[in-house]
C-alpha atoms as a PDB file:
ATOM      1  CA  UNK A   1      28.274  24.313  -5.065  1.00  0.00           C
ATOM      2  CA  UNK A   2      26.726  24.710  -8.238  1.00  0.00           C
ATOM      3  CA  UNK A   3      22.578  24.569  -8.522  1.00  0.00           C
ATOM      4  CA  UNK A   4      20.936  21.627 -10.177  1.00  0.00           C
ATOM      5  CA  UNK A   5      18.893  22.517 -12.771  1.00  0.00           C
ATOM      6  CA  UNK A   6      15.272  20.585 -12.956  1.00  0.00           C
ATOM      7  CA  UNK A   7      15.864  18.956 -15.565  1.00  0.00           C
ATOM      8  CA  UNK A   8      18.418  16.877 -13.423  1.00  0.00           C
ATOM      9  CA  UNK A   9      15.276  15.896 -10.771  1.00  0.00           C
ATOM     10  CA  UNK A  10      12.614  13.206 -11.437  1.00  0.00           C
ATOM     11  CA  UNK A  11       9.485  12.754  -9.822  1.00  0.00           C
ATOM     12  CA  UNK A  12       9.456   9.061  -7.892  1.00  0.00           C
ATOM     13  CA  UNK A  13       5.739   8.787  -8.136  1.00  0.00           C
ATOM     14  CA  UNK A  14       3.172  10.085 -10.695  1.00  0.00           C
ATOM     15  CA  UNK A  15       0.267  10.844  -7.626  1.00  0.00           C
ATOM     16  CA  UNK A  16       0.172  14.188  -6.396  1.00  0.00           C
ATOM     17  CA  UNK A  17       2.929  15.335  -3.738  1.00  0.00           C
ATOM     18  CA  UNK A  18       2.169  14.260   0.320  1.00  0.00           C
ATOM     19  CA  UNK A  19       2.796  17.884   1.514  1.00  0.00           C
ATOM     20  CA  UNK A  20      -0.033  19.192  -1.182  1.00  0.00           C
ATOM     21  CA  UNK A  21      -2.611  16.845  -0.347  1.00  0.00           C
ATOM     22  CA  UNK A  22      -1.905  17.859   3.560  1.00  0.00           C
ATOM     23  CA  UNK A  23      -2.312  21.060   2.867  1.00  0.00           C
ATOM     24  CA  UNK A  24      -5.351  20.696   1.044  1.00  0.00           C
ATOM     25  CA  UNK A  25      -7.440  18.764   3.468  1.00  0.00           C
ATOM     26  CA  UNK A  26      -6.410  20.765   6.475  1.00  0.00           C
ATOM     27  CA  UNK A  27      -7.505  24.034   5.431  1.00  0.00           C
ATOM     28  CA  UNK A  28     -11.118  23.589   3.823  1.00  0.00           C
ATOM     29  CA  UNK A  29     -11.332  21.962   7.494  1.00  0.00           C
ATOM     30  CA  UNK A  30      -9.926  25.173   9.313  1.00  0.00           C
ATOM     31  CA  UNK A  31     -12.087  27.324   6.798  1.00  0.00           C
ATOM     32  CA  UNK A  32     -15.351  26.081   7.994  1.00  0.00           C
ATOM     33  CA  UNK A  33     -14.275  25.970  11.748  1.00  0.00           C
ATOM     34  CA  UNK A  34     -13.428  29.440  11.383  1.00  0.00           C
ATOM     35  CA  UNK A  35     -16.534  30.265   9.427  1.00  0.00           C
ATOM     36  CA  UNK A  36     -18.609  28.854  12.322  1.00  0.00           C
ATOM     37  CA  UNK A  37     -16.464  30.113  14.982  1.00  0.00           C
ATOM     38  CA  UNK A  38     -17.146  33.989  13.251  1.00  0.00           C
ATOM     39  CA  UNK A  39     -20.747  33.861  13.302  1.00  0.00           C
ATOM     40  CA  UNK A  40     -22.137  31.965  15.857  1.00  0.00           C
ATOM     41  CA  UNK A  41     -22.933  33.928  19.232  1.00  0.00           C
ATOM     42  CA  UNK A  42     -20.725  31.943  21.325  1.00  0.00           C
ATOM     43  CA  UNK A  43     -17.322  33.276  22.229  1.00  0.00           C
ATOM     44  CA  UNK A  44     -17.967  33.771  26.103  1.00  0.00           C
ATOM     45  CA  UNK A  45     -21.041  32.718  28.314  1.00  0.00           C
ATOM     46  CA  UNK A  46     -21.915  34.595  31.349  1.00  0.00           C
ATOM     47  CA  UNK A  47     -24.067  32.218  34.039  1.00  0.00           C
ATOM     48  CA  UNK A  48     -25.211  32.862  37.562  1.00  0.00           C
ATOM     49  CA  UNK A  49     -27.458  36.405  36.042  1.00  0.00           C
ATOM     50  CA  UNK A  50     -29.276  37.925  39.054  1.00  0.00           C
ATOM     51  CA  UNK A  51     -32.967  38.005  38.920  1.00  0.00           C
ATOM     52  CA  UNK A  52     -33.318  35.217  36.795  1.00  0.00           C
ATOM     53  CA  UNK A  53     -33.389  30.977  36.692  1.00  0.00           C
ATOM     54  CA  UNK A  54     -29.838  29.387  37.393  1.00  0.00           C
ATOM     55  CA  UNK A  55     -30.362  27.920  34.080  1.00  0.00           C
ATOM     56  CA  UNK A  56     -30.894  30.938  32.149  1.00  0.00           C
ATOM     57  CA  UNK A  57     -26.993  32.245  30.710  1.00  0.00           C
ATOM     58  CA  UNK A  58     -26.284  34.831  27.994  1.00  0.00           C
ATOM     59  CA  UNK A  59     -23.884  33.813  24.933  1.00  0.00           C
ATOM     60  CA  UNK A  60     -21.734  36.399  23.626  1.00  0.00           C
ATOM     61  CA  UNK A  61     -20.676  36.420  19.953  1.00  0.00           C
ATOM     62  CA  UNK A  62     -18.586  39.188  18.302  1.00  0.00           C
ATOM     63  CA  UNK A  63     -22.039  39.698  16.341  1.00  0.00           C
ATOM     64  CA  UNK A  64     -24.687  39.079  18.245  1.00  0.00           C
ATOM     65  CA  UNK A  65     -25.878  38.118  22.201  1.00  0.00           C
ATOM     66  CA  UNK A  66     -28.621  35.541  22.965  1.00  0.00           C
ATOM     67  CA  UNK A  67     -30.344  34.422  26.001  1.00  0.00           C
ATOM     68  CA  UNK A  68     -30.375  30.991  26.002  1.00  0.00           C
ATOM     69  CA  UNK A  69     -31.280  28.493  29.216  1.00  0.00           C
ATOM     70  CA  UNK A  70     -30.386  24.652  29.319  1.00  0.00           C
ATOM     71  CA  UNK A  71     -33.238  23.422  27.627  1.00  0.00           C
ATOM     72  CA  UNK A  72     -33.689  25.961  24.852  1.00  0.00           C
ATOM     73  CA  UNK A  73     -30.490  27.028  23.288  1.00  0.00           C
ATOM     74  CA  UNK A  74     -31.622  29.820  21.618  1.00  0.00           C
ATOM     75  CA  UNK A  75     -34.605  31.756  23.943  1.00  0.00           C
ATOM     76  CA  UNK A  76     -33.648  35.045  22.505  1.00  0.00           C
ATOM     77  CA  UNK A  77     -31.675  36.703  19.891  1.00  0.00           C
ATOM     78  CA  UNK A  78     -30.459  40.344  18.971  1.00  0.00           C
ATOM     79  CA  UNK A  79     -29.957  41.538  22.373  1.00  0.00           C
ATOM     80  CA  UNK A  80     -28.780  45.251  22.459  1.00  0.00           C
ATOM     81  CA  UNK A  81     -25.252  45.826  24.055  1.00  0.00           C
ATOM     82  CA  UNK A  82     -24.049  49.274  23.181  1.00  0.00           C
ATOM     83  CA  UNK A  83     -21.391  48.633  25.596  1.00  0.00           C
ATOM     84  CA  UNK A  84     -19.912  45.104  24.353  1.00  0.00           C
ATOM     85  CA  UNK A  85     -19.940  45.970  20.687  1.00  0.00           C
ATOM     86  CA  UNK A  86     -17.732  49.100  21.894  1.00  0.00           C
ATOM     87  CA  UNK A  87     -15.094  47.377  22.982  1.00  0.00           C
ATOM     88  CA  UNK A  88     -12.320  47.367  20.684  1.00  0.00           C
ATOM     89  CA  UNK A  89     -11.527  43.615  20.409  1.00  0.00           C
ATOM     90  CA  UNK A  90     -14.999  43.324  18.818  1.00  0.00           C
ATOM     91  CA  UNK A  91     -13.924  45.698  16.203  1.00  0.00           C
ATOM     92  CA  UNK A  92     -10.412  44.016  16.013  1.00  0.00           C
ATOM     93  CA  UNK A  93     -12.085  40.679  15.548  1.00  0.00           C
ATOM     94  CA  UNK A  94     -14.744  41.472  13.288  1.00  0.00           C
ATOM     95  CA  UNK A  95     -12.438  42.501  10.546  1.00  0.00           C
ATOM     96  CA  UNK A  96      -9.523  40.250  10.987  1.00  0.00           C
ATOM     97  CA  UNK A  97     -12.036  37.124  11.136  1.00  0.00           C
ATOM     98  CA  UNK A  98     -13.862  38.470   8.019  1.00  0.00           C
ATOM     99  CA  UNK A  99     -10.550  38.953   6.288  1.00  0.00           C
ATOM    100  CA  UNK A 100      -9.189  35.686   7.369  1.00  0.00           C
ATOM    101  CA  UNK A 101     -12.371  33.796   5.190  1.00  0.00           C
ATOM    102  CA  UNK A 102     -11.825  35.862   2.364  1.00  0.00           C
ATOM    103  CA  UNK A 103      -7.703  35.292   2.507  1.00  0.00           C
ATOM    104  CA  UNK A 104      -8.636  31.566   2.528  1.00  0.00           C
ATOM    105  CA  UNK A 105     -11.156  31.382  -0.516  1.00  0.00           C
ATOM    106  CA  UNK A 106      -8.161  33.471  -1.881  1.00  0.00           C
ATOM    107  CA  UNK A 107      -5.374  31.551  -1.435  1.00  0.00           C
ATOM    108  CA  UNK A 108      -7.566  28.351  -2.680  1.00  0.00           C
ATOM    109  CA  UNK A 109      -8.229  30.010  -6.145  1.00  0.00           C
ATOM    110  CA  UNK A 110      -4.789  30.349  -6.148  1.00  0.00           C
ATOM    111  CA  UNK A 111      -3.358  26.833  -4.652  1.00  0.00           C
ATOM    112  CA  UNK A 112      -5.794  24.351  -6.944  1.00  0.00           C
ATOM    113  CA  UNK A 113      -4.386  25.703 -10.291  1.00  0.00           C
ATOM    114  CA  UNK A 114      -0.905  24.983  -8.773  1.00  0.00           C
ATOM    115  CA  UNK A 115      -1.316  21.841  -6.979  1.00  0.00           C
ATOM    116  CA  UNK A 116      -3.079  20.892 -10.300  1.00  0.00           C
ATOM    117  CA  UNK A 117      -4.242  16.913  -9.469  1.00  0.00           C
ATOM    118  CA  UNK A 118      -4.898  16.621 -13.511  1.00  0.00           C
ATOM    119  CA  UNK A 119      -1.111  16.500 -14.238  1.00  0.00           C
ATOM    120  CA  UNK A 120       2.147  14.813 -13.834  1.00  0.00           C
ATOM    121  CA  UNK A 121       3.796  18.441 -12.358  1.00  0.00           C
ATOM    122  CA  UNK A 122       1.858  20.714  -9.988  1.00  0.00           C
ATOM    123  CA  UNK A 123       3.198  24.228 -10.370  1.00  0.00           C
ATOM    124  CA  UNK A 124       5.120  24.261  -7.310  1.00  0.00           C
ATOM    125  CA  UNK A 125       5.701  28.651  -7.538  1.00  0.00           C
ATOM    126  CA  UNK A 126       1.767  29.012  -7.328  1.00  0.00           C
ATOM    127  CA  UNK A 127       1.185  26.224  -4.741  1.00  0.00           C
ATOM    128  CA  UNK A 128       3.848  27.895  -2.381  1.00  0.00           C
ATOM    129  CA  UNK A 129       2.179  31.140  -2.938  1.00  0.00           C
ATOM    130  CA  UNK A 130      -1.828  29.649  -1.952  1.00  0.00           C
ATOM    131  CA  UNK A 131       0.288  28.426   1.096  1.00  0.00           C
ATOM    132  CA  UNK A 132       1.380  31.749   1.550  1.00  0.00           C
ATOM    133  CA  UNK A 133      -1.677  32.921   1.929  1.00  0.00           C
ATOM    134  CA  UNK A 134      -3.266  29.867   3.953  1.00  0.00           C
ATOM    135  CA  UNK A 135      -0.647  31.022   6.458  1.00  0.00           C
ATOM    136  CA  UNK A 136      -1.354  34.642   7.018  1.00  0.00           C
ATOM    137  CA  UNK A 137      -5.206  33.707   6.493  1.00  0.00           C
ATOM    138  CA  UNK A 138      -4.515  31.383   9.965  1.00  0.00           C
ATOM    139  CA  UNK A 139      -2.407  34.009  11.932  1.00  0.00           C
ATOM    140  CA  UNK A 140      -5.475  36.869  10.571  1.00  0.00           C
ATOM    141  CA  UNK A 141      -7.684  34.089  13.185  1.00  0.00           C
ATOM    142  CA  UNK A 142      -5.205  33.621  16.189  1.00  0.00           C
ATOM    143  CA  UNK A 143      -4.808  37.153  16.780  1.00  0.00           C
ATOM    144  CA  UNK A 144      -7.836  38.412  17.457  1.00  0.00           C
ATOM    145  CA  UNK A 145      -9.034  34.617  19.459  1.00  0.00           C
ATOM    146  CA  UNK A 146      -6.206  34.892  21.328  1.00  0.00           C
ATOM    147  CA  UNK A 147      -6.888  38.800  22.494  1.00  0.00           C
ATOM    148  CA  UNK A 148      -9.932  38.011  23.242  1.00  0.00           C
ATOM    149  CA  UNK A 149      -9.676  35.145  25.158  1.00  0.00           C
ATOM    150  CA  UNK A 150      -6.689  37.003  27.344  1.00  0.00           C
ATOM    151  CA  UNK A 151      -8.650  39.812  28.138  1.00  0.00           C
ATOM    152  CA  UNK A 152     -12.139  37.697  27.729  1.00  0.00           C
ATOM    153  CA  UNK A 153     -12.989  38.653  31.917  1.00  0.00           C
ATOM    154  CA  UNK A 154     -12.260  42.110  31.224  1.00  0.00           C
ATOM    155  CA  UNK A 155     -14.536  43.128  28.387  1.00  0.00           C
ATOM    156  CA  UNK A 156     -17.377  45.233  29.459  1.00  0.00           C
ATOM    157  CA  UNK A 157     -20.598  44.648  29.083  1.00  0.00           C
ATOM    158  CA  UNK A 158     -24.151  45.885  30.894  1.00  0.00           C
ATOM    159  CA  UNK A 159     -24.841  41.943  31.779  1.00  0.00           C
ATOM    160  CA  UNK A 160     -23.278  42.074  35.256  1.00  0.00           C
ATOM    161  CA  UNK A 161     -20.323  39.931  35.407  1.00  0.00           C
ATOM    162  CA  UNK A 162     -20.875  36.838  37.896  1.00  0.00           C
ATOM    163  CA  UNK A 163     -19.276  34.099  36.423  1.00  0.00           C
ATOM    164  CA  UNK A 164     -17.718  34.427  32.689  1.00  0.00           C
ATOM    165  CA  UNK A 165     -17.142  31.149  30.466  1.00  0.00           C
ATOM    166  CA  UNK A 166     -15.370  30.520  27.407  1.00  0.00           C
ATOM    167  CA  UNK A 167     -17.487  29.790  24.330  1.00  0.00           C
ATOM    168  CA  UNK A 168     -16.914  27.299  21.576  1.00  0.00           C
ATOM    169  CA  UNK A 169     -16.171  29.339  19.241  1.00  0.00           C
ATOM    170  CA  UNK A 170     -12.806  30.387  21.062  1.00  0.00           C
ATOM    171  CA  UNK A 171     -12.182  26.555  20.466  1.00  0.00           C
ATOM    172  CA  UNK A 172     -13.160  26.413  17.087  1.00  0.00           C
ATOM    173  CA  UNK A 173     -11.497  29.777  15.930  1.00  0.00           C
ATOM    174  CA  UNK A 174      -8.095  28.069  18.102  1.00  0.00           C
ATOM    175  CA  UNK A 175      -8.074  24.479  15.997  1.00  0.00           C
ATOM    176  CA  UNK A 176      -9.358  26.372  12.695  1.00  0.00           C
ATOM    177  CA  UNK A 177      -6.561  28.727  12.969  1.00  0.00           C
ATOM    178  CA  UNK A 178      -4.039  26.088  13.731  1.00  0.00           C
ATOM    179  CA  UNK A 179      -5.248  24.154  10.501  1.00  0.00           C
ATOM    180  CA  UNK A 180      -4.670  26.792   8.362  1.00  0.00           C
ATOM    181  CA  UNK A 181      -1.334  27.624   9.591  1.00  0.00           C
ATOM    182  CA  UNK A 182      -0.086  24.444   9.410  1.00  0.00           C
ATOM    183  CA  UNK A 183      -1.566  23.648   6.261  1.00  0.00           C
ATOM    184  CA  UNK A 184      -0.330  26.557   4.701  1.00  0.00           C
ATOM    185  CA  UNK A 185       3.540  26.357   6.580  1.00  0.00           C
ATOM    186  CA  UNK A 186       3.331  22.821   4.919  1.00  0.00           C
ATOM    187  CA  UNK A 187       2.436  23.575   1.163  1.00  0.00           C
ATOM    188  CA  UNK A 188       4.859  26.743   1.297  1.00  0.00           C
ATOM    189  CA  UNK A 189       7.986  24.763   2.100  1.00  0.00           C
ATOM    190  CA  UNK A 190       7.050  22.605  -1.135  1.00  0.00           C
ATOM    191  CA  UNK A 191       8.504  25.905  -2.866  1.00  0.00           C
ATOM    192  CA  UNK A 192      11.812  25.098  -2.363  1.00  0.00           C
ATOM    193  CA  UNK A 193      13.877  21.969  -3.104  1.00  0.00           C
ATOM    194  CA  UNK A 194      15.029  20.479   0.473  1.00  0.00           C
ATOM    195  CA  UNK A 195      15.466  16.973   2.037  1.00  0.00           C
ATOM    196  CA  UNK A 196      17.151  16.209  -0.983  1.00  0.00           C
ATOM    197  CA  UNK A 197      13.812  16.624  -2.941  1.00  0.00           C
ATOM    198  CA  UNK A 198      12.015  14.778  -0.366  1.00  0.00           C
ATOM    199  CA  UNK A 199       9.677  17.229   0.708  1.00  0.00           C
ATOM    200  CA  UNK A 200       8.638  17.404  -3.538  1.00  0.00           C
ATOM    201  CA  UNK A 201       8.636  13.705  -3.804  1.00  0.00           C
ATOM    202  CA  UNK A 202      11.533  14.118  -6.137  1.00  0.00           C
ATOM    203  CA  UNK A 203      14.992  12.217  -5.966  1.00  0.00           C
ATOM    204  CA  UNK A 204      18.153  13.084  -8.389  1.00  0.00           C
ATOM    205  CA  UNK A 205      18.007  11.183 -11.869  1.00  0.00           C
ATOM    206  CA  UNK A 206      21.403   9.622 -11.444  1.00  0.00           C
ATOM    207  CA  UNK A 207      20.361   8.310  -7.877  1.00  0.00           C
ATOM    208  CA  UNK A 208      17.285   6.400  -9.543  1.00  0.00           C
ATOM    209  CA  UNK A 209      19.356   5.196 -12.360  1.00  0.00           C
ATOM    210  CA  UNK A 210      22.161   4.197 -10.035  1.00  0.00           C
ATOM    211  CA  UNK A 211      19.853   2.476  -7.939  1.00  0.00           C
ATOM    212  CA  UNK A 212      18.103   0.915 -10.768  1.00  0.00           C
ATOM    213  CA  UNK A 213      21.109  -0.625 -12.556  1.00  0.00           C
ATOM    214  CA  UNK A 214      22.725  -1.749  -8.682  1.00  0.00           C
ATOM    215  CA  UNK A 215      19.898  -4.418  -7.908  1.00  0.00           C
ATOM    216  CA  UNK A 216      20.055  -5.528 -10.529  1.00  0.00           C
ATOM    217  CA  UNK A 217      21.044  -9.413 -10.774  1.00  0.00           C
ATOM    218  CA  UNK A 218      24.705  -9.687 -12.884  1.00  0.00           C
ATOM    219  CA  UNK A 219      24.336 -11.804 -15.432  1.00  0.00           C
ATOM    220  CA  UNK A 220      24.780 -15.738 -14.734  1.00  0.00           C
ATOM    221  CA  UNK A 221      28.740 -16.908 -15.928  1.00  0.00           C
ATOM    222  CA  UNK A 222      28.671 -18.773 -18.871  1.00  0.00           C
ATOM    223  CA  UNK A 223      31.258 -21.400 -17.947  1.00  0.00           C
ATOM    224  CA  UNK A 224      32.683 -23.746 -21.340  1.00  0.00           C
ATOM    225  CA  UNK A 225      32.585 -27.225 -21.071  1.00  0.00           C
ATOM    226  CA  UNK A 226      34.966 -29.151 -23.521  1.00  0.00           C
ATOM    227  CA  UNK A 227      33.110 -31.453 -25.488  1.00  0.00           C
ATOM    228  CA  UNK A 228      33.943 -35.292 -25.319  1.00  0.00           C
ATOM    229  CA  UNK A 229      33.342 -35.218 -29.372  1.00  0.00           C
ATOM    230  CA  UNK A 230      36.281 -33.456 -30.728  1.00  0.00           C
ATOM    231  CA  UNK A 231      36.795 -34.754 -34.041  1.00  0.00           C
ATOM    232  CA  UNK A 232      40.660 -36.454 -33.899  1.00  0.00           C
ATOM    233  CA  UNK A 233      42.729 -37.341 -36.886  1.00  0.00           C
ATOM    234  CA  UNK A 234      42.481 -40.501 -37.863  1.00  0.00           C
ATOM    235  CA  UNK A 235      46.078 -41.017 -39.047  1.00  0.00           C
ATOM    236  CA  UNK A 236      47.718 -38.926 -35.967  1.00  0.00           C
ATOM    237  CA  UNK A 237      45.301 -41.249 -33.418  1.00  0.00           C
ATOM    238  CA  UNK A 238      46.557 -44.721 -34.942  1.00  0.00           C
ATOM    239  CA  UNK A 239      50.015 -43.475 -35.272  1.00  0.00           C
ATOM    240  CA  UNK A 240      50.231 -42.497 -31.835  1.00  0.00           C
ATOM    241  CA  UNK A 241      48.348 -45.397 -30.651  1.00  0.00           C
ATOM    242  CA  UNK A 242      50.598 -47.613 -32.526  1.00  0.00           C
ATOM    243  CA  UNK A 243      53.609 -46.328 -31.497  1.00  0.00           C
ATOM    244  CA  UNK A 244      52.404 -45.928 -27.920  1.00  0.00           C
ATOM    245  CA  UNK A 245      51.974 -49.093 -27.466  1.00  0.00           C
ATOM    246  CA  UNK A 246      55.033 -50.376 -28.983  1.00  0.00           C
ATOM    247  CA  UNK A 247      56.619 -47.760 -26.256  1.00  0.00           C
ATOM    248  CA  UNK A 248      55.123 -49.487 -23.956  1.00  0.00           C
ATOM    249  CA  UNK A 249      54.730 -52.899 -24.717  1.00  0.00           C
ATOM    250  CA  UNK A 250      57.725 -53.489 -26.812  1.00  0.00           C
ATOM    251  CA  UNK A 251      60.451 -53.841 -23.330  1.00  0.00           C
ATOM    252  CA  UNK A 252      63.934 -54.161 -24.281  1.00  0.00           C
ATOM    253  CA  UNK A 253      64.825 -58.164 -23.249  1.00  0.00           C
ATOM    254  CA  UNK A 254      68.275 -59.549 -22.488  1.00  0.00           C
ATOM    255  CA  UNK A 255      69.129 -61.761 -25.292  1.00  0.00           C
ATOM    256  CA  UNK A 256      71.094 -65.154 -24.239  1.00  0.00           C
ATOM    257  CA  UNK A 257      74.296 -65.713 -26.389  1.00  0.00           C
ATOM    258  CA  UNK A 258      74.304 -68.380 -28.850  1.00  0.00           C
ATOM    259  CA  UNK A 259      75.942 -71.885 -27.948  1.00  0.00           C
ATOM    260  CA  UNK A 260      78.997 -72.441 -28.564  1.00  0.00           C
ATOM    261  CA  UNK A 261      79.704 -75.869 -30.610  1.00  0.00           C
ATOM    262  CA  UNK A 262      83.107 -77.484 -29.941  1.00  0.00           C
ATOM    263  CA  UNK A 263      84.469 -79.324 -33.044  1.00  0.00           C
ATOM    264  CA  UNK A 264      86.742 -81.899 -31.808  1.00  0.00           C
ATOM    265  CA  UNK A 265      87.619 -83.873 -35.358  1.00  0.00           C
ATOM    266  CA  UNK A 266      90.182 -81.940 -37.454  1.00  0.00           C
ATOM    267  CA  UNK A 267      88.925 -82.037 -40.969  1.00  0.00           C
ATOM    268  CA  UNK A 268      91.711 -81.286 -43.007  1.00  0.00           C
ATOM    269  CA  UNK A 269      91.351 -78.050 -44.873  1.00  0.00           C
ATOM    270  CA  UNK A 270      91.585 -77.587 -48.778  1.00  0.00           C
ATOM    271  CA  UNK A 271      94.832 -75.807 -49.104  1.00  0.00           C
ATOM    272  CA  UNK A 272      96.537 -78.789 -46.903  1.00  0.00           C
ATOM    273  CA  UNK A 273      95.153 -81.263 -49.302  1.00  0.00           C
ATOM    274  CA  UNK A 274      96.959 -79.409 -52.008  1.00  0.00           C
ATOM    275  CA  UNK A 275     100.091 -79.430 -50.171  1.00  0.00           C
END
């Protein structure tokens, strides 16, 4: 089946394409859940320390560890862990979660030129291509919140282990992630043409035009009355009236015989006289 050229596609709305603007809200969103998710000291809690208040817990990020107890959330700061920070999911995640921000400002210097909200046509090549990257920026944050929340009772550390929490920052990095990816899944399928242009907001130009012309009203039936004024000639009107009415007027009648006169006196004729 041949391939419709563009020229043969119209746009059914001048405002700026559903799957774009989806695309666009979600990952700013996922961005700064990520961004918060990478720096704060959160990713695992361990409560229950020996030796100390049962209110007192440490809060392990993947670049820093606090004490913190349940009225003061931040009691102390830049605690030294040679043994944590050795562990190589902390190395994993602090360069795929620093890449995964940079992707992201990336891929939006790339999308907002192509979704380009100032014009009738975004560029749909370079908006697939920011999705692109929103997409790979979102996997760059599963991976390493995933691995670490698998092996999250396993990671050494010299805090004994007693009883090991997930942070909020596993939650954030999960629903920033998820953001991204979808945001970016959704604006790269606006590459292609599918749907029948639906996922572009586009529909073929002889569908619009046939749809245009079919509800269209036909136009009302002019129907011809005769007019009780035609002009009649005056000489073929009386003549037929005239003779019409003789036609039917004029009935033959039965005409009675004349009466017969009976002459009984002989008058003598001329030629007898002579004789």
């Amino acid at each position: 089946m041949p391939r419709r050229s563009s020229q043969e596609w119209i746009r059914i709305s001048q405002r700026t394409p559903g799957i774009l603007i989806f695309g666009m809200v979600l990952v700013p969103c996922g961005w700064i859940l990520n961004l918060t998710s990478t720096v704060a000291p959160n990713w695992r809690t361990i409560n229950n320390l020996p030796n100390t208040s049962p209110d007192t817990f440490i809060q392990q990020g993947i670049w820093d560890i606090c004490r913190a107890t349940s009225t003061n959330t931040r009691d102390q700061c830049n605690l030294q862990d040679t043994t944590y920070f050795g562990n190589q999911i902390i190395e994993v995640a602090q360069g795929l979660m620093v890449a995964s921000l940079i992707l992201t400002i990336i891929g939006l210097a790339v999308a907002i030129p192509g979704v380009r909200c100032w014009r009738d046509k975004p560029n749909w090549i370079v908006a697939g291509l920011g999705g692109l990257l929103f997409f790979l920026s979102g996997v760059m944050t599963i991976i390493p919140i995933a691995w670490y929340t698998h092996i999250l009772p396993n990671i050494s550390s010299v805090t004994p282990l007693s009883d090991v929490r997930v942070g909020y920052c596993i939650i954030l990095g999960y629903i920033g992630g998820i953001f991204e990816i979808l945001g970016g899944f959704v604006m790269f399928i606006g590459i292609c043409r599918c749907c029948g242009g639906k996922n572009r907001g586009e529909r073929r130009v002889e569908e619009v035009t046939g749809a245009r012309f079919s509800h269209q009203k036909p136009p009302p039936r002019r129907i011809e009355v005769p007019s009780l004024n035609r002009a009649r000639s005056t000489a073929s009107s009386v003549a037929y009236s005239n003779n019409s009415m003789e036609e039917d007027v004029s009935f033959p009648r039965a005409k009675s015989p004349a009466p017969r006169v009976v002459n009984t006196s002989y008058s003598s004729r001329p030629y007898d006289a002579d004789l």
